[in-house]
N, C-alpha and C. Protein backbone atom coordinates (compact mmCIF):
# COMPACT_ATOMS: atom_id res chain seq x y z
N UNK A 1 0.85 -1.17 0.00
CA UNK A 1 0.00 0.00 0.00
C UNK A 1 0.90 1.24 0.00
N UNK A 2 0.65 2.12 -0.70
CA UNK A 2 1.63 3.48 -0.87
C UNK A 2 1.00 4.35 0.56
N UNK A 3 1.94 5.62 0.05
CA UNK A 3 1.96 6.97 1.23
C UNK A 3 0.00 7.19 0.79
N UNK A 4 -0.10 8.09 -0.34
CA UNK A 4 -1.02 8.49 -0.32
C UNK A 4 -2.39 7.69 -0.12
N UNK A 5 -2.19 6.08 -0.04
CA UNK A 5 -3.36 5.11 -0.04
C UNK A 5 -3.68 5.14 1.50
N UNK A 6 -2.58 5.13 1.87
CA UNK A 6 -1.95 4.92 3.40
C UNK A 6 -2.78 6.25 4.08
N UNK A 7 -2.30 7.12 3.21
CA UNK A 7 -2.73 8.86 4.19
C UNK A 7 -4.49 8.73 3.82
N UNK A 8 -4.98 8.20 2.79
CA UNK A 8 -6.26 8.39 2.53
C UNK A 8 -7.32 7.59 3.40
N UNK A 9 -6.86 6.52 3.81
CA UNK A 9 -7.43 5.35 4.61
C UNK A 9 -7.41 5.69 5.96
N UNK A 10 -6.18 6.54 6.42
CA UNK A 10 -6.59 7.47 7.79
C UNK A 10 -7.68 7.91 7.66
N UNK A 11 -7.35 8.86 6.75
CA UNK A 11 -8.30 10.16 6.63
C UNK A 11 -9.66 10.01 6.59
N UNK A 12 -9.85 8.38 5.82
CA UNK A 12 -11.19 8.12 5.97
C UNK A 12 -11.52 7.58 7.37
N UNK A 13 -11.22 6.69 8.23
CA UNK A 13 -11.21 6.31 9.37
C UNK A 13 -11.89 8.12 10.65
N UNK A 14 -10.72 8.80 9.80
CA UNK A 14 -11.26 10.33 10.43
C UNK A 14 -12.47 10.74 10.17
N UNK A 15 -12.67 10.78 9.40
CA UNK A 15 -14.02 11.13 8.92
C UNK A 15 -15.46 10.04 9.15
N UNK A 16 -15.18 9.22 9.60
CA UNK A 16 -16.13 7.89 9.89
C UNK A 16 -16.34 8.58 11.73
N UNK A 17 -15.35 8.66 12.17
CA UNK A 17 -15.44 8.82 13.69
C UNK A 17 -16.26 10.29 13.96
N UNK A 18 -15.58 11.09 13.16
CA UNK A 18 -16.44 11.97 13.56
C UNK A 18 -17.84 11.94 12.72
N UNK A 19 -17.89 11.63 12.22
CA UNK A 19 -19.83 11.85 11.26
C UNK A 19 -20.28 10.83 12.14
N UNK A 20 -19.82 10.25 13.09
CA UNK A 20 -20.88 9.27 14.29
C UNK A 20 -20.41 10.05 15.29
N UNK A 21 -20.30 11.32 15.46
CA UNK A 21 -20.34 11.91 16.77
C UNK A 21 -21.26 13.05 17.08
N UNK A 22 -22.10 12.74 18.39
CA UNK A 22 -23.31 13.34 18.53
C UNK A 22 -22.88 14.57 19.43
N UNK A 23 -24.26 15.61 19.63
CA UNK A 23 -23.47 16.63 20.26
C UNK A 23 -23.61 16.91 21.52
N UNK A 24 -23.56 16.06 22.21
CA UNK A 24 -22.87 15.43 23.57
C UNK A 24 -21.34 14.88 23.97
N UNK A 25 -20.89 14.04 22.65
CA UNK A 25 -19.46 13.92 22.86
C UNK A 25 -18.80 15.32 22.82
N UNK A 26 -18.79 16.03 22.29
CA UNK A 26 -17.96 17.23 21.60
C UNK A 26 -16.88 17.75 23.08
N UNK A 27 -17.90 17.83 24.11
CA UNK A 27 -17.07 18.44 25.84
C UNK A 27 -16.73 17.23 25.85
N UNK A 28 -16.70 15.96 25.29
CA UNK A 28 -16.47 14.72 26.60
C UNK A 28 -14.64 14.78 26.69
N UNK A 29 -14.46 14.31 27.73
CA UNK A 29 -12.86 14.33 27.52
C UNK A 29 -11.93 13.55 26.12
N UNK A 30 -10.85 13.70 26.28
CA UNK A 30 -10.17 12.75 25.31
C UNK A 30 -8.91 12.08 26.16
N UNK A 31 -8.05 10.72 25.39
CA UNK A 31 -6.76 10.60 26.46
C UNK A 31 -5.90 11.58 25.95
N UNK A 32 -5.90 13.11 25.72
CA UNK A 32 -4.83 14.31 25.45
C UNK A 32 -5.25 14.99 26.36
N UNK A 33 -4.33 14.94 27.58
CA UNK A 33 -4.53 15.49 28.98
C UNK A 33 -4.84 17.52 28.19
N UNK A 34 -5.97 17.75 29.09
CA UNK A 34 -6.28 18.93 29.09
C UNK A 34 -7.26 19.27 27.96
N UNK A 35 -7.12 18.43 26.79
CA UNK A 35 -8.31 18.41 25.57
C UNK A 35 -9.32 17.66 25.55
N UNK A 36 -10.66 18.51 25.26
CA UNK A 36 -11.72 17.42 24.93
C UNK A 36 -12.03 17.36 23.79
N UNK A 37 -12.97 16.71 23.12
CA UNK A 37 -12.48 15.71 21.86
C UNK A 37 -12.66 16.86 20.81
N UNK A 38 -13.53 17.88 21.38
CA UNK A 38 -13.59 18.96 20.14
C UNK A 38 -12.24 19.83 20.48
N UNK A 39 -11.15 20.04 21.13
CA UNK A 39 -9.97 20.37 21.12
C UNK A 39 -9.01 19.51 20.68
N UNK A 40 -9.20 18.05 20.70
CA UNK A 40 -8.61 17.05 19.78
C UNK A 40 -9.06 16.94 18.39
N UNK A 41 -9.84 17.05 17.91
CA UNK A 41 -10.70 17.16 16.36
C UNK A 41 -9.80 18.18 15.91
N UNK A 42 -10.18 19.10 16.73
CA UNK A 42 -9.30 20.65 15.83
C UNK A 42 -7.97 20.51 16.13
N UNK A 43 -7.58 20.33 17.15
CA UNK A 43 -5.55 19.65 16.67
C UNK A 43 -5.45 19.11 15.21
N UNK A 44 -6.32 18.03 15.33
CA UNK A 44 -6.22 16.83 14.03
C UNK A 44 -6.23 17.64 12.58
N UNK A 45 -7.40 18.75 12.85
CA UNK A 45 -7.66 18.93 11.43
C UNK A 45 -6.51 20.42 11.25
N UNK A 46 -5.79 21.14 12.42
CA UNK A 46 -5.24 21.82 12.35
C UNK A 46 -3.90 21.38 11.60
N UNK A 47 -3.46 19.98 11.93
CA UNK A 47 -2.02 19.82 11.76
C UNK A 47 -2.30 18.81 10.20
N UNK A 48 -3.59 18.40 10.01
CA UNK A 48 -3.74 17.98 8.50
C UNK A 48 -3.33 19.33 7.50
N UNK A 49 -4.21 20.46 7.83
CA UNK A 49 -4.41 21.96 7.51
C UNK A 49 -2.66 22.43 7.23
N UNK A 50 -1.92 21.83 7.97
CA UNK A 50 -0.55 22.78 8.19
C UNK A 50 0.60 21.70 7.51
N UNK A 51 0.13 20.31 7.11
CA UNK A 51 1.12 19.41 6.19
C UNK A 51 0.40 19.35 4.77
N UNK A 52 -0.39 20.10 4.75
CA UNK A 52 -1.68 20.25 3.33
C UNK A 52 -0.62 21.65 2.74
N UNK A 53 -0.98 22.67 3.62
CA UNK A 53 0.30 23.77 2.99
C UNK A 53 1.48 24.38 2.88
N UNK A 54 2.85 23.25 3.49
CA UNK A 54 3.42 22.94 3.29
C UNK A 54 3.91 22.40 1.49
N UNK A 55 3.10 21.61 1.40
CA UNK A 55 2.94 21.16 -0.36
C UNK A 55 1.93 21.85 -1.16
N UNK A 56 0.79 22.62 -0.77
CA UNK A 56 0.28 23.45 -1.56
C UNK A 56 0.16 25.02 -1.22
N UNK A 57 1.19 25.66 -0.88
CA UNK A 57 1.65 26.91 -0.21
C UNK A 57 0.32 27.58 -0.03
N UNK A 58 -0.73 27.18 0.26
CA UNK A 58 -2.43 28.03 0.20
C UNK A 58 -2.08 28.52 2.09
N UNK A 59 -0.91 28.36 2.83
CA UNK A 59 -1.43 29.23 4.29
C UNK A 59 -1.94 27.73 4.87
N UNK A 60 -1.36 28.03 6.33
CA UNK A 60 -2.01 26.73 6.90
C UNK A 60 -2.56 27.72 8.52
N UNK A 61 -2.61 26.89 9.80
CA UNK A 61 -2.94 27.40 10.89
C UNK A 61 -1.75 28.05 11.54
N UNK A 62 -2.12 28.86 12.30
CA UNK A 62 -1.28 29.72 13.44
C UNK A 62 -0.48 28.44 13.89
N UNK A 63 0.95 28.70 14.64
CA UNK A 63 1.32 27.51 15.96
C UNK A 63 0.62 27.48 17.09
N UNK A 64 -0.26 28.68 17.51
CA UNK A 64 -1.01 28.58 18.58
C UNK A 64 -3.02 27.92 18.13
N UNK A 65 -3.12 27.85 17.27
CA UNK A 65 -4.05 26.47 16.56
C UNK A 65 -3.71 25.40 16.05
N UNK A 66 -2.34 25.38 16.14
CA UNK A 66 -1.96 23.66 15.91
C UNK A 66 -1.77 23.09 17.39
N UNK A 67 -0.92 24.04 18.42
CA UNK A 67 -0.79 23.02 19.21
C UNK A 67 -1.68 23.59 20.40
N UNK A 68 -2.49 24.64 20.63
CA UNK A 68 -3.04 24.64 21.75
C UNK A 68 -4.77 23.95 21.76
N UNK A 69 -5.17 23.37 20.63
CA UNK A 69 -6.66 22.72 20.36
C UNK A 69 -7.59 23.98 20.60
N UNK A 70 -7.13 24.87 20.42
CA UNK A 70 -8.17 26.19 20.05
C UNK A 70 -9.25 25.73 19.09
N UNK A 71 -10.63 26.28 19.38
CA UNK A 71 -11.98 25.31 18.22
C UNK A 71 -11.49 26.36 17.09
N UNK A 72 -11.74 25.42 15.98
CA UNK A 72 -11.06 25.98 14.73
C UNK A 72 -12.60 25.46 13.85
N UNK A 73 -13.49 24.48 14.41
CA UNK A 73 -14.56 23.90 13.75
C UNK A 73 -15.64 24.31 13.40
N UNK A 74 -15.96 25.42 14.24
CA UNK A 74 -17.03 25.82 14.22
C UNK A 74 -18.46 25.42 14.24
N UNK A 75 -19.84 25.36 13.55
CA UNK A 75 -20.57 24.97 13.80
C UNK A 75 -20.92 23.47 13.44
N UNK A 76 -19.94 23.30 11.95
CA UNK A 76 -20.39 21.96 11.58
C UNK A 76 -18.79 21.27 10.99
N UNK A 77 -18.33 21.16 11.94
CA UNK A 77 -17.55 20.16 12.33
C UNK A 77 -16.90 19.12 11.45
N UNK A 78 -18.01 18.62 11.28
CA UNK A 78 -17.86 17.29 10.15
C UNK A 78 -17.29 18.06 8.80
N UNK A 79 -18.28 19.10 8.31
CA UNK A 79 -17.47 19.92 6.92
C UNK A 79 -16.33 20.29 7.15
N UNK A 80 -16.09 21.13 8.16
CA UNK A 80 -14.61 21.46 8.20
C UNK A 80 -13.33 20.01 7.72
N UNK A 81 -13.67 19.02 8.82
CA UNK A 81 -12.82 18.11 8.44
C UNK A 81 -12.62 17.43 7.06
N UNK A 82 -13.80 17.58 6.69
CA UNK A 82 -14.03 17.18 5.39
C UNK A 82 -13.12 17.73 4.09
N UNK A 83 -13.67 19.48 4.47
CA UNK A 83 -12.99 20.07 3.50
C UNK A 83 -11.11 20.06 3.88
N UNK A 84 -10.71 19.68 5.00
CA UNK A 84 -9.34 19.53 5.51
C UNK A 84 -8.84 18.25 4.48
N UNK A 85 -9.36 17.39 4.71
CA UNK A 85 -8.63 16.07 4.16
C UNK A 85 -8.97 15.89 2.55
N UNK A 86 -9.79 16.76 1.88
CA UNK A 86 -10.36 17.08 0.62
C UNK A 86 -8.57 17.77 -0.14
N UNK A 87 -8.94 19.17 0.81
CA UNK A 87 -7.55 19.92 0.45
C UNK A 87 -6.06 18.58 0.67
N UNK A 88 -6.28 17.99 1.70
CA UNK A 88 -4.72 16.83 1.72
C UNK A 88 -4.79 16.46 0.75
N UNK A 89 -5.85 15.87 0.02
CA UNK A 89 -5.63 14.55 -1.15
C UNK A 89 -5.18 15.04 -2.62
N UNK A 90 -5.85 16.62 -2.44
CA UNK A 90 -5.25 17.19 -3.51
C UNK A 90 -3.77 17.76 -3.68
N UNK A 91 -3.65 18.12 -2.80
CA UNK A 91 -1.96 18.54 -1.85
C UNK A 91 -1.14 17.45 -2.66
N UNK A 92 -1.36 16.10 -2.24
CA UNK A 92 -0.55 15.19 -1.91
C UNK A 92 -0.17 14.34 -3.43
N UNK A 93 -1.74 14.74 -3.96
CA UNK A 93 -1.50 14.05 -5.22
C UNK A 93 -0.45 14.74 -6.15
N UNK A 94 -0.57 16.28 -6.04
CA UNK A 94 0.21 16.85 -6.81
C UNK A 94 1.28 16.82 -6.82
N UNK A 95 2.47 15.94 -5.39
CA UNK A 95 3.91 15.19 -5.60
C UNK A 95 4.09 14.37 -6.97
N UNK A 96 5.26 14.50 -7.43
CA UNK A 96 5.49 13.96 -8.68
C UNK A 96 7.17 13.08 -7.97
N UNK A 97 7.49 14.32 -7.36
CA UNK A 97 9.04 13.62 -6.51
C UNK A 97 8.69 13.73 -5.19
N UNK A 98 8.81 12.47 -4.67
CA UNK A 98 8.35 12.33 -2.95
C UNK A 98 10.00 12.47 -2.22
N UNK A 99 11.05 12.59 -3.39
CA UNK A 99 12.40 12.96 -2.14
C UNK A 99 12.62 14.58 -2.38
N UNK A 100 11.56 15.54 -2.92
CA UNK A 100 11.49 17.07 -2.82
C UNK A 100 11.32 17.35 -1.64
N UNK A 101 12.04 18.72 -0.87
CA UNK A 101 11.99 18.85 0.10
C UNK A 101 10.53 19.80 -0.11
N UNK A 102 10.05 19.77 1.49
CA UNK A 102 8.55 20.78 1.75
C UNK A 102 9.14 21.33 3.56
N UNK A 103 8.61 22.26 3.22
CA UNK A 103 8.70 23.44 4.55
C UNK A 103 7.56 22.91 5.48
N UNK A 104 8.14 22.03 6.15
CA UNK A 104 6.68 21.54 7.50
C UNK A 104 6.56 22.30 9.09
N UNK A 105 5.56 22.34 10.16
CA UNK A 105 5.93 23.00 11.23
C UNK A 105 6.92 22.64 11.53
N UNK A 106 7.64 21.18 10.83
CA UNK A 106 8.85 20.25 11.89
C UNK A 106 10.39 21.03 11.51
N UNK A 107 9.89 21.38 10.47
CA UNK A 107 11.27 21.53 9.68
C UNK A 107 10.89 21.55 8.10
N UNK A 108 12.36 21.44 7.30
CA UNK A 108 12.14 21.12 6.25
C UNK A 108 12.50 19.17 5.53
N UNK A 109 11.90 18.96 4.89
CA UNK A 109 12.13 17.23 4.90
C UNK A 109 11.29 16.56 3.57
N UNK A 110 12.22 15.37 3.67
CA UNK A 110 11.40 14.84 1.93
C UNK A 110 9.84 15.15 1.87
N UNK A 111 9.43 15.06 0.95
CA UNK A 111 7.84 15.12 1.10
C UNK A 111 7.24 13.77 1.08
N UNK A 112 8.21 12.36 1.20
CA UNK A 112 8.13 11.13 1.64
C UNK A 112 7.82 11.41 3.08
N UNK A 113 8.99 11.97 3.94
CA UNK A 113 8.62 12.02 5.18
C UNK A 113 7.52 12.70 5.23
N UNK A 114 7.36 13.72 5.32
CA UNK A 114 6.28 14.18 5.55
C UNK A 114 4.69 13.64 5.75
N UNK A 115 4.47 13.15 4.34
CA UNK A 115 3.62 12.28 4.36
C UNK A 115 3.33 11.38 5.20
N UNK A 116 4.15 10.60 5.85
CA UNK A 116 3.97 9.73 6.65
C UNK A 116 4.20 10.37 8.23
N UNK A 117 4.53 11.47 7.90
CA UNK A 117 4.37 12.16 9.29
C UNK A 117 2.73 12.40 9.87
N UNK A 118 2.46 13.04 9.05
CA UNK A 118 0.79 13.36 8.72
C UNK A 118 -0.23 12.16 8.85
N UNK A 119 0.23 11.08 8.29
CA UNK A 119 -0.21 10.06 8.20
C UNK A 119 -0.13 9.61 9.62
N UNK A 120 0.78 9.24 10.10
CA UNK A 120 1.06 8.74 11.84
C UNK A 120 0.48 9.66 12.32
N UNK A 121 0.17 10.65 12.29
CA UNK A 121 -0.61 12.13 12.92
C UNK A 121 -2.11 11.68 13.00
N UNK A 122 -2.91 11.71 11.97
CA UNK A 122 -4.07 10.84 11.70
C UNK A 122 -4.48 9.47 12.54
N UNK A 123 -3.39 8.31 12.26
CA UNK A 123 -3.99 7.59 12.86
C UNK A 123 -3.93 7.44 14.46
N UNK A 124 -2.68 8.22 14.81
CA UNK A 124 -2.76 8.17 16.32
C UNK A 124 -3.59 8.91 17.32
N UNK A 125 -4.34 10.07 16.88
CA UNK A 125 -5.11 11.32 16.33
C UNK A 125 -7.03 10.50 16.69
N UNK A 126 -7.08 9.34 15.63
CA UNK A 126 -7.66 8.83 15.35
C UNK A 126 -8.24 7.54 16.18
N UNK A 127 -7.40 7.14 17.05
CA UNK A 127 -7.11 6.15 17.93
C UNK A 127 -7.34 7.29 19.26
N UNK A 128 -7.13 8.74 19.51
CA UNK A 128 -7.85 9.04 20.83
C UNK A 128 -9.42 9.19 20.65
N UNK A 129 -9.78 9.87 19.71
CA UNK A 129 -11.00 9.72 19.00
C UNK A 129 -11.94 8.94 19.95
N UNK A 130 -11.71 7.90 18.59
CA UNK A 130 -12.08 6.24 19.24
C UNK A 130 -12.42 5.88 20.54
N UNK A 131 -11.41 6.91 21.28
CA UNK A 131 -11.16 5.84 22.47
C UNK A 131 -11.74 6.91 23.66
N UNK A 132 -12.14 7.80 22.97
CA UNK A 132 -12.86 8.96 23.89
C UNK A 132 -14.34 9.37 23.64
N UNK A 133 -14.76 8.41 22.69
CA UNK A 133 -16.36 8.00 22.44
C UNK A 133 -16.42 6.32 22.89
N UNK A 134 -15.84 5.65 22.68
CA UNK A 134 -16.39 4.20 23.05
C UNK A 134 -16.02 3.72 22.44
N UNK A 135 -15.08 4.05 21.48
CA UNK A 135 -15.17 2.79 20.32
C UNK A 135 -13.71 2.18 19.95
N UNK A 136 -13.30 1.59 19.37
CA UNK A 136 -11.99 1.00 19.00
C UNK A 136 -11.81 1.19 17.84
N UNK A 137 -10.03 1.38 17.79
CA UNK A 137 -9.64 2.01 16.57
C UNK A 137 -8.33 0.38 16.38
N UNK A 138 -8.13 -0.65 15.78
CA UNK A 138 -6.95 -1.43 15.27
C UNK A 138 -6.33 -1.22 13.97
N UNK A 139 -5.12 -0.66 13.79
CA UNK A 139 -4.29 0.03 12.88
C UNK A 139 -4.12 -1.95 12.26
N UNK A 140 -4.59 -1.53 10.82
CA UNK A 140 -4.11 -2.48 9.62
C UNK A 140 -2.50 -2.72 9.55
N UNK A 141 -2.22 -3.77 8.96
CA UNK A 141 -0.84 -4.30 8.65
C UNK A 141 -0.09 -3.43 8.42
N UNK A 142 -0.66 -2.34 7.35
CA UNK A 142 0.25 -1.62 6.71
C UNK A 142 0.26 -0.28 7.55
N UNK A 143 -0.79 -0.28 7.89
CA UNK A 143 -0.75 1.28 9.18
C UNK A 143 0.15 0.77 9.99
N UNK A 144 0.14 -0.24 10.99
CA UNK A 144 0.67 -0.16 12.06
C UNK A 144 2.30 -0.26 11.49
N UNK A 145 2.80 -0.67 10.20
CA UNK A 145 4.10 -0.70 9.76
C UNK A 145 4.77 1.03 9.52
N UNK A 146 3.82 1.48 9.18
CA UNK A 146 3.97 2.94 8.56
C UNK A 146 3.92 3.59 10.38
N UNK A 147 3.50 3.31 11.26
CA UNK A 147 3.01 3.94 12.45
C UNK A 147 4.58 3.59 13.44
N UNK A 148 5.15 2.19 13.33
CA UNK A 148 6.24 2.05 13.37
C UNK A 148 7.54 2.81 13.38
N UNK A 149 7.74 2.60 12.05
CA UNK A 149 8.70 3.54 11.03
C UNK A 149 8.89 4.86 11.84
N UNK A 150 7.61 5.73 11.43
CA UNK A 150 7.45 6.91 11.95
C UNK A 150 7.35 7.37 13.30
N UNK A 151 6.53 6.55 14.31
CA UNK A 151 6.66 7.12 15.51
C UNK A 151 8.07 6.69 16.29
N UNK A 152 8.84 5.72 15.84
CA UNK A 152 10.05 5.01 16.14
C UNK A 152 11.03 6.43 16.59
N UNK A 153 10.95 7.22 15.35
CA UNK A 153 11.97 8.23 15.21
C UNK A 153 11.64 9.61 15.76
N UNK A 154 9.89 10.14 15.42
CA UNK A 154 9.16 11.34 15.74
C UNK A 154 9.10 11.77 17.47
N UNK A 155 8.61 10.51 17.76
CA UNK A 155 7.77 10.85 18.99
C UNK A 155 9.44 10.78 19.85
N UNK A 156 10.05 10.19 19.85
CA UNK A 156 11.79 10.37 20.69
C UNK A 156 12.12 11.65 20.80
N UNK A 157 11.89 12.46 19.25
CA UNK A 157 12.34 13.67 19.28
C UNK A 157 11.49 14.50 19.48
N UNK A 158 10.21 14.33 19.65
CA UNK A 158 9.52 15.30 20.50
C UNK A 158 9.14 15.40 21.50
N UNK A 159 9.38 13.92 22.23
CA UNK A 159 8.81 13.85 23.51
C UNK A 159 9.98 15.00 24.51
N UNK A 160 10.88 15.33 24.39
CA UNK A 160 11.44 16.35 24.75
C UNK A 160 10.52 17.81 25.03
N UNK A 161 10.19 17.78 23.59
CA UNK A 161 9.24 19.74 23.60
C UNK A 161 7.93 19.23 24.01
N UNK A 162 7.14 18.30 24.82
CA UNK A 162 6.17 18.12 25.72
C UNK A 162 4.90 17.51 24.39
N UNK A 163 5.77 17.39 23.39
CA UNK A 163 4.43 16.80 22.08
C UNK A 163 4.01 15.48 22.77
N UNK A 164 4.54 14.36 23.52
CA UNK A 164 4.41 13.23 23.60
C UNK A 164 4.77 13.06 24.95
N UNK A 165 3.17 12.02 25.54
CA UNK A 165 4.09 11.91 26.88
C UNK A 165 4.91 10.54 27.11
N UNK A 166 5.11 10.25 28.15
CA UNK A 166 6.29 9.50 28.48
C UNK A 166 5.72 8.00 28.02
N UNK A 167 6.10 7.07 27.52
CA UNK A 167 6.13 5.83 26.79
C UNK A 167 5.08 4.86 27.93
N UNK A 168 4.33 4.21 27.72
CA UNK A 168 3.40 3.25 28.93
C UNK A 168 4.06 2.27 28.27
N UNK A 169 4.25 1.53 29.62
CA UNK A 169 4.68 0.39 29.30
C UNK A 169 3.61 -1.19 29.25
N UNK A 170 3.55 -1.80 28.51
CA UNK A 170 2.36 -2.88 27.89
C UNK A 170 3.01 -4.12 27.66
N UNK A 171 2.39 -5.16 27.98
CA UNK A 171 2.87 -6.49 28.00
C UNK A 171 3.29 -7.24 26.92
N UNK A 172 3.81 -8.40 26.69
CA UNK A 172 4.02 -9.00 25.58
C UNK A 172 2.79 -9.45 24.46
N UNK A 173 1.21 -9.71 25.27
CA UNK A 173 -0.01 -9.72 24.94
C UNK A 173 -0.85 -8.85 23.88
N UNK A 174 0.78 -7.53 24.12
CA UNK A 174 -0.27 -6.73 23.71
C UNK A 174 -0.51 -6.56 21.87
N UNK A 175 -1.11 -5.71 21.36
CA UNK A 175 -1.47 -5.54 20.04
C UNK A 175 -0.69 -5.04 19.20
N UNK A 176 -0.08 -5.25 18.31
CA UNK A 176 0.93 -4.09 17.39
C UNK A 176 0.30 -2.29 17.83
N UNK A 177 -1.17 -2.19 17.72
CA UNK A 177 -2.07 -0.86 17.43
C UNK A 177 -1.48 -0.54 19.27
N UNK A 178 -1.73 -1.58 20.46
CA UNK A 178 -1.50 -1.15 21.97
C UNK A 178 -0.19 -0.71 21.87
N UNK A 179 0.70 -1.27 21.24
CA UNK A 179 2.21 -0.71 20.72
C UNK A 179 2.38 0.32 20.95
N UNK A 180 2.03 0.77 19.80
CA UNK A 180 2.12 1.94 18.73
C UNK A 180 1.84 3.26 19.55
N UNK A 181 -0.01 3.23 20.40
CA UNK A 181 0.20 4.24 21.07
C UNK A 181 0.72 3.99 22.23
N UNK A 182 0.99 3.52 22.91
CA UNK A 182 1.50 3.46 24.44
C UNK A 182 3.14 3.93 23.81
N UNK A 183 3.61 3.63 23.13
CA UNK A 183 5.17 4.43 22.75
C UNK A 183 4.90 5.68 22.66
N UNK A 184 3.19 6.12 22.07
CA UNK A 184 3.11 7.57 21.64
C UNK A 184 2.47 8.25 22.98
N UNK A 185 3.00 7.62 24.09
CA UNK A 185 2.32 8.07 25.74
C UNK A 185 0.97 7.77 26.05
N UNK A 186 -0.09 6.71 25.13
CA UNK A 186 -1.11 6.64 25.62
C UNK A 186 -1.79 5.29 26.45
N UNK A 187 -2.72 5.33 27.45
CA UNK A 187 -2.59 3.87 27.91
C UNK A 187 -3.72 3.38 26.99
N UNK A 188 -3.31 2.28 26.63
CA UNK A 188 -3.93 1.38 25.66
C UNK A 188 -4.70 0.37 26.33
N UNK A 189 -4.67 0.14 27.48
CA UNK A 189 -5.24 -1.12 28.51
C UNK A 189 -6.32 -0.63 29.39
């Protein structure tokens, strides 16, 4: 499965979670200490918004709407995200060379990486979601390989600037997906 099949199959997973969310969840908490899920939604669609223009220079969010979950959604929620991951697919398609560099909040870096930055962004993103309405999120073969890769290297170097908290530790029992986030500080159990 490629980057962009990979980034699209998040994106849809994103968009499934929220078009089943009623407007009662919106205050409920999330596991992103201090955010509730409508301050996690708008992270999500903020930092889709800010690796979208990076590759299509259209302006992305402030740093203080990417990382403080300021509501960026407004009344209908679901469109916003919609039109967020609408703008990614077009973004993304328009790579022709995925080792071109792109100007990201992270830095500058292939637009391979990138992609799969965004992508691990989504599904981990996607997995508090889930897990802050009721429901379960299990990252596919190829997600949890791509989720790997990427959080292996990301979340080390950010757990420093307070992006990630400290690693939970999970049994041998556990799931590739319990993996994945408990490295990315979340408890999975």
């Amino acid at each position: 499965m490629g980057s962009i099949e990979l980034l699209e199959q998040a994106d849809r997973r994103l968009v499934t979670l929220v078009s089943g969310l009623g407007p009662a969840d919106w205050d409920g908490p999330s596991p992103c200490a201090d955010w509730n899920v409508r301050s996690l939604v708008s992270h999500t669609v903020a930092s889709i918004d800010a690796f979208s223009a990076a590759v299509d220079g259209q302006g992305g969010p402030t740093e203080e709407e990417l990382f403080s979950g300021i509501d960026i959604l407004g009344p209908d929620p679901l469109d916003v995200v919609e039109r967020a991951v609408e703008r990614s697919h077009r973004a993304w398609a328009s790579i022709v060379d995925w080792e071109q560099p792109v100007g990201t909040v992270l830095g500058s870096m292939a637009a391979e990486q990138a992609i799969g930055i965004i992508t691990y962004s989504t599904l981990i993103h996607s997995w508090d979601l889930a897990g802050a309405v009721g429901a379960t999120v299990e990252f596919t073969a190829p997600e949890a390989t791509l989720a790997e890769a990427v959080g292996s290297q990301l979340v080390p170097a950010l757990r420093p600037n307070g992006l990630f908290g400290a690693e939970v530790e999970v049994g041998a029992s556990a799931t590739p997906t319990e993996r994945l986030v408990a490295l990315a500080g979340r408890n999975p159990l």
